[in-house]
N, C-alpha and C. Protein backbone atom coordinates (compact mmCIF):
# COMPACT_ATOMS: atom_id res chain seq x y z
N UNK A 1 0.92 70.04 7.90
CA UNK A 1 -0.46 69.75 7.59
C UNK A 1 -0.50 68.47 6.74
N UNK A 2 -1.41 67.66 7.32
CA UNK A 2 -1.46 65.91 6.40
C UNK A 2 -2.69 65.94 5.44
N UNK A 3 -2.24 65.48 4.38
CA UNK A 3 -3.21 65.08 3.39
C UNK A 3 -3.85 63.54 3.05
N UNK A 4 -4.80 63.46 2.66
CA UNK A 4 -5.30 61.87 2.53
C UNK A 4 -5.55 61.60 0.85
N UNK A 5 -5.53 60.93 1.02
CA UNK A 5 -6.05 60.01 -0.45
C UNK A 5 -7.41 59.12 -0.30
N UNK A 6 -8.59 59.25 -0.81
CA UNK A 6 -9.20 58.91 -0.53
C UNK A 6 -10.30 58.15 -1.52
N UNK A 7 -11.05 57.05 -1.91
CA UNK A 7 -11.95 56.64 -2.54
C UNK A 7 -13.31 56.49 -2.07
N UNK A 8 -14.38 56.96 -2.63
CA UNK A 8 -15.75 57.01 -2.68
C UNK A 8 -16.55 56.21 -3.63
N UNK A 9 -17.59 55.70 -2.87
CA UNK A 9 -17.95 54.74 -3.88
C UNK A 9 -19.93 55.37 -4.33
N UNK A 10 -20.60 55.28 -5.06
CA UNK A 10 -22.00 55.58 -5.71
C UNK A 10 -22.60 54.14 -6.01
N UNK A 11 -23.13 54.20 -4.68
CA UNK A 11 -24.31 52.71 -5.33
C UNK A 11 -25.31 52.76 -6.25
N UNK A 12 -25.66 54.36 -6.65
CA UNK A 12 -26.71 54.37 -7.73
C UNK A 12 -25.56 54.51 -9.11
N UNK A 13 -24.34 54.88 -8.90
CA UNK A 13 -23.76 54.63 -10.18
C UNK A 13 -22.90 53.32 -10.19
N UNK A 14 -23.00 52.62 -9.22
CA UNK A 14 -22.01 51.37 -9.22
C UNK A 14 -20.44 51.97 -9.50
N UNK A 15 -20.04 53.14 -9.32
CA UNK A 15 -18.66 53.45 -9.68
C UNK A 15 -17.66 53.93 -8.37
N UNK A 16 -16.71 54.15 -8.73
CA UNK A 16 -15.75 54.87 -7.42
C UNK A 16 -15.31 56.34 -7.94
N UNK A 17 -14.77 56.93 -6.73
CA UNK A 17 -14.75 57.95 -7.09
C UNK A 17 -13.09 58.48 -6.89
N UNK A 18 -11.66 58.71 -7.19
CA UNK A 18 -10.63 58.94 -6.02
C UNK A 18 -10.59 60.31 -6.13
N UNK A 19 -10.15 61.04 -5.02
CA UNK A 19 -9.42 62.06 -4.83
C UNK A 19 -8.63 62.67 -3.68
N UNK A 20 -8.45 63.20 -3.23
CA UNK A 20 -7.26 63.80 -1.98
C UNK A 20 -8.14 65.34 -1.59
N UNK A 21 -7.55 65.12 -0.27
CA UNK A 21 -7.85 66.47 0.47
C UNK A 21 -7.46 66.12 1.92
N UNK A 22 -7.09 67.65 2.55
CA UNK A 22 -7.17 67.82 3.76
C UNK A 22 -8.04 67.05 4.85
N UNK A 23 -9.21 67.09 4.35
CA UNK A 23 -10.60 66.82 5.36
C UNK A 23 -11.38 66.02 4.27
N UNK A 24 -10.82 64.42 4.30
CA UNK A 24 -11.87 64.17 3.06
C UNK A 24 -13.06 64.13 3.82
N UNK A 25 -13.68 63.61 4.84
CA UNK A 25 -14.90 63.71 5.49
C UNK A 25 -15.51 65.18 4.84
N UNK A 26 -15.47 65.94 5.57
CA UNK A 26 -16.08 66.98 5.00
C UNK A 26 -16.18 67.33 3.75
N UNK A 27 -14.84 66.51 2.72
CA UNK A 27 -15.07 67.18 1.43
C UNK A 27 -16.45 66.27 1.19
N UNK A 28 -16.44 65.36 1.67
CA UNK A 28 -17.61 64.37 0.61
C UNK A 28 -18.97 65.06 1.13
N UNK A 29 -19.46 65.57 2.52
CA UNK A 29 -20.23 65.91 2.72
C UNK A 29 -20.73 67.47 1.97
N UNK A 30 -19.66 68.25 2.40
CA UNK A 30 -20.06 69.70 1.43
C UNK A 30 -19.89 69.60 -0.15
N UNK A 31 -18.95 68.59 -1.03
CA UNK A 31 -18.68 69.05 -2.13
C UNK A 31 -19.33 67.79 -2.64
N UNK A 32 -19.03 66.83 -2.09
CA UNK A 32 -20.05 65.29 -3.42
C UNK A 32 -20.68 64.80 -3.45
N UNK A 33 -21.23 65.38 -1.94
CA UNK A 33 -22.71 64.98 -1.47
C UNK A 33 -23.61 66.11 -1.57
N UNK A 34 -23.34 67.07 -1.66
CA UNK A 34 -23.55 68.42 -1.25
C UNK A 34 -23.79 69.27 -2.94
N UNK A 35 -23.31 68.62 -3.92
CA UNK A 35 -23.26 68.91 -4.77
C UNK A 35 -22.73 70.21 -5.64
N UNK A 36 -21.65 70.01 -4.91
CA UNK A 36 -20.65 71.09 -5.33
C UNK A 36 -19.72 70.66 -6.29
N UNK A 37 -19.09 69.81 -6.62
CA UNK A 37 -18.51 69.10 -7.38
C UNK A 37 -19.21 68.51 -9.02
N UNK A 38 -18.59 69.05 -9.97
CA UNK A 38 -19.61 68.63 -11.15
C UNK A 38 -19.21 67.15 -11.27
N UNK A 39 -18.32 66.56 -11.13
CA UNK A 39 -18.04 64.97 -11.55
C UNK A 39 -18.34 64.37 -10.56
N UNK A 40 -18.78 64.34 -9.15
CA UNK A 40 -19.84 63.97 -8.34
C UNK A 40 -21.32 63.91 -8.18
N UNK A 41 -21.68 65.01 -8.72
CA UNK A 41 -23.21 65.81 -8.82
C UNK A 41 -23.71 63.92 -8.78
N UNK A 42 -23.90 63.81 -10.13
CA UNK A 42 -24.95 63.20 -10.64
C UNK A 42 -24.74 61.27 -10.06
N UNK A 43 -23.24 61.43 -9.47
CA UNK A 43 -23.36 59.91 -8.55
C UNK A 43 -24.20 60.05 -6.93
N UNK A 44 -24.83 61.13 -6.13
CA UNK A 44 -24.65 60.93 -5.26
C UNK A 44 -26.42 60.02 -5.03
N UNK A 45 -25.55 59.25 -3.15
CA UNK A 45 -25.15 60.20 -2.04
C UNK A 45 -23.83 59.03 -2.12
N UNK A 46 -22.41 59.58 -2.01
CA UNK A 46 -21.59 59.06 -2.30
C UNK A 46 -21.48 58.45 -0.67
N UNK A 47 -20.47 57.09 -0.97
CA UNK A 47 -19.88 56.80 0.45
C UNK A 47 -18.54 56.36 0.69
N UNK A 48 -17.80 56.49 1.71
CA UNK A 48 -16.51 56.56 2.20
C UNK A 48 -16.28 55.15 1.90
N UNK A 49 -15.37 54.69 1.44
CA UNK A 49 -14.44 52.89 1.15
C UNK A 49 -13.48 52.91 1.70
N UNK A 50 -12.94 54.20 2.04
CA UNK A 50 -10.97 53.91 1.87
C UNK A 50 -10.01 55.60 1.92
N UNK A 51 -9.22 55.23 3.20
CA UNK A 51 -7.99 56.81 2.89
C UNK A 51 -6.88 56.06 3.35
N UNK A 52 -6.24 57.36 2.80
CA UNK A 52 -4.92 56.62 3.52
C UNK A 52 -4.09 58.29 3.90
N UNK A 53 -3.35 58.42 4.85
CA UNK A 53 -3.11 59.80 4.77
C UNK A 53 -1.43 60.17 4.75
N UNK A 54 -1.12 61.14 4.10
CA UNK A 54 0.00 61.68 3.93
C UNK A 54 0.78 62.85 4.41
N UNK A 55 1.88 63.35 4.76
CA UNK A 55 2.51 64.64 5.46
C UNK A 55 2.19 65.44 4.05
N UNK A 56 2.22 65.54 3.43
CA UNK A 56 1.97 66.61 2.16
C UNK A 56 1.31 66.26 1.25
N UNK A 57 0.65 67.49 0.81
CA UNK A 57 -0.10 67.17 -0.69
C UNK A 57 0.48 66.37 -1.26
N UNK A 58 1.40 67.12 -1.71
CA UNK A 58 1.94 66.43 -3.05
C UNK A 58 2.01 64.76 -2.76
N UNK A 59 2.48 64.39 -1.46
CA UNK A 59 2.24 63.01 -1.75
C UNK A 59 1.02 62.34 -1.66
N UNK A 60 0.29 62.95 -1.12
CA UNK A 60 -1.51 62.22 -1.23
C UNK A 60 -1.78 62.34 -3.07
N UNK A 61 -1.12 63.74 -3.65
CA UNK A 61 -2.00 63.87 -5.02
C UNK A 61 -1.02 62.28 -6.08
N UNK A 62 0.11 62.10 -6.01
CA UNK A 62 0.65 60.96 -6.13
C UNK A 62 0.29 59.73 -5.98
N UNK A 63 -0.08 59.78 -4.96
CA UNK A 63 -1.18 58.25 -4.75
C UNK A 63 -2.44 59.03 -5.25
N UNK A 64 -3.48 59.79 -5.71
CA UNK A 64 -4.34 59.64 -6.30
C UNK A 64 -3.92 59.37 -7.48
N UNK A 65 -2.77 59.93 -8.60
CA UNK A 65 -2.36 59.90 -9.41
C UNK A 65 -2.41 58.41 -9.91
N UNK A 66 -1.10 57.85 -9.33
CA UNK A 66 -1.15 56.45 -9.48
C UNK A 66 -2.45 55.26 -9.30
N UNK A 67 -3.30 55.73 -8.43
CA UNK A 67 -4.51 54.79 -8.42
C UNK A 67 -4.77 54.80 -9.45
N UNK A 68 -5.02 56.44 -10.37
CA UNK A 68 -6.48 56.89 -11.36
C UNK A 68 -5.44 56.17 -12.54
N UNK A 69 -4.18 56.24 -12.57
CA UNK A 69 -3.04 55.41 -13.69
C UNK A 69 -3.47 53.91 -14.00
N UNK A 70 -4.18 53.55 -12.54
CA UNK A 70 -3.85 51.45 -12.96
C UNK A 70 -5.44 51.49 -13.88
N UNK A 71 -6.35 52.52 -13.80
CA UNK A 71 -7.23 52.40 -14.47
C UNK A 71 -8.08 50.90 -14.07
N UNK A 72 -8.06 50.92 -13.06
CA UNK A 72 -8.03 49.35 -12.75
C UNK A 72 -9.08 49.24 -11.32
N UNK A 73 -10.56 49.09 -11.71
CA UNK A 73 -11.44 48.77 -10.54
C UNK A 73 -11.00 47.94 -9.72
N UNK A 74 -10.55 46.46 -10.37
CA UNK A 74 -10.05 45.35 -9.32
C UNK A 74 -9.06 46.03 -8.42
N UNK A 75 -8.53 46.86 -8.60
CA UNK A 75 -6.84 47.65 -7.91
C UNK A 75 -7.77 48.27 -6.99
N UNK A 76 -8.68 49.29 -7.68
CA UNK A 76 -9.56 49.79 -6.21
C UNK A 76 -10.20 49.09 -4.98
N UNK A 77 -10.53 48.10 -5.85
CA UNK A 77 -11.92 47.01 -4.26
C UNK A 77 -10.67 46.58 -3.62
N UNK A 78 -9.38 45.81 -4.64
CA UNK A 78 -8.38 45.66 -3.45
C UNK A 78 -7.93 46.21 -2.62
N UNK A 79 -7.37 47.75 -2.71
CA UNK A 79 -7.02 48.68 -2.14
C UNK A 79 -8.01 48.65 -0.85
N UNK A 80 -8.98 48.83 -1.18
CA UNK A 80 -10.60 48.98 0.14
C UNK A 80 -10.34 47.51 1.12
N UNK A 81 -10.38 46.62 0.35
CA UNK A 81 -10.71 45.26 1.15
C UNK A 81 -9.08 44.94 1.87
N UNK A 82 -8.02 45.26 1.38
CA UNK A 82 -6.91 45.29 2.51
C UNK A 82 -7.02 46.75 3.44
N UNK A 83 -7.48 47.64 3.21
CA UNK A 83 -7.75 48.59 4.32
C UNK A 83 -6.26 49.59 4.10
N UNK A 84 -5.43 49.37 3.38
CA UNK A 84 -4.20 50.23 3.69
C UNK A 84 -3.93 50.87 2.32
């Protein structure tokens, strides 16, 4: 089973969002659009920028890890604008 890594972006909050899952499509629709998620709630209607996908959790939660580490917006739009 493959996992993704994935970033979301909130034009009414100007922010991004990362996280991992199975099905990020669906997660954003039922949980961060959908408002299931409390650290989503109040950005939505969120939208898709960027995945990248992995054979296991653990390595998708690794690359979320390390993104949310560079603390670093410029690291995100780059990440989006090379596509990989």
């Amino acid at each position: 089973m493959s996992f993704a890594t994935y970033i979301l972006y909130s034009t009414g909050k100007d922010r991004y969002y990362v996280g991992h899952a199975e099905d990020p499509h669906q997660r954003l629709e039922r949980d961060h659009n959908g408002g299931r998620n409390k650290s989503t709630k109040a950005g939505r209607p969120w939208e898709h920028r960027w995945e990248r996908w992995f054979p296991s959790r653990a390595e998708a939660m690794a690359m979320e890890r390390a993104i949310k580490a560079r603390k670093s917006r410029a690291f995100i739009e780059a990440l989006i604008q090379a596509g990989t």
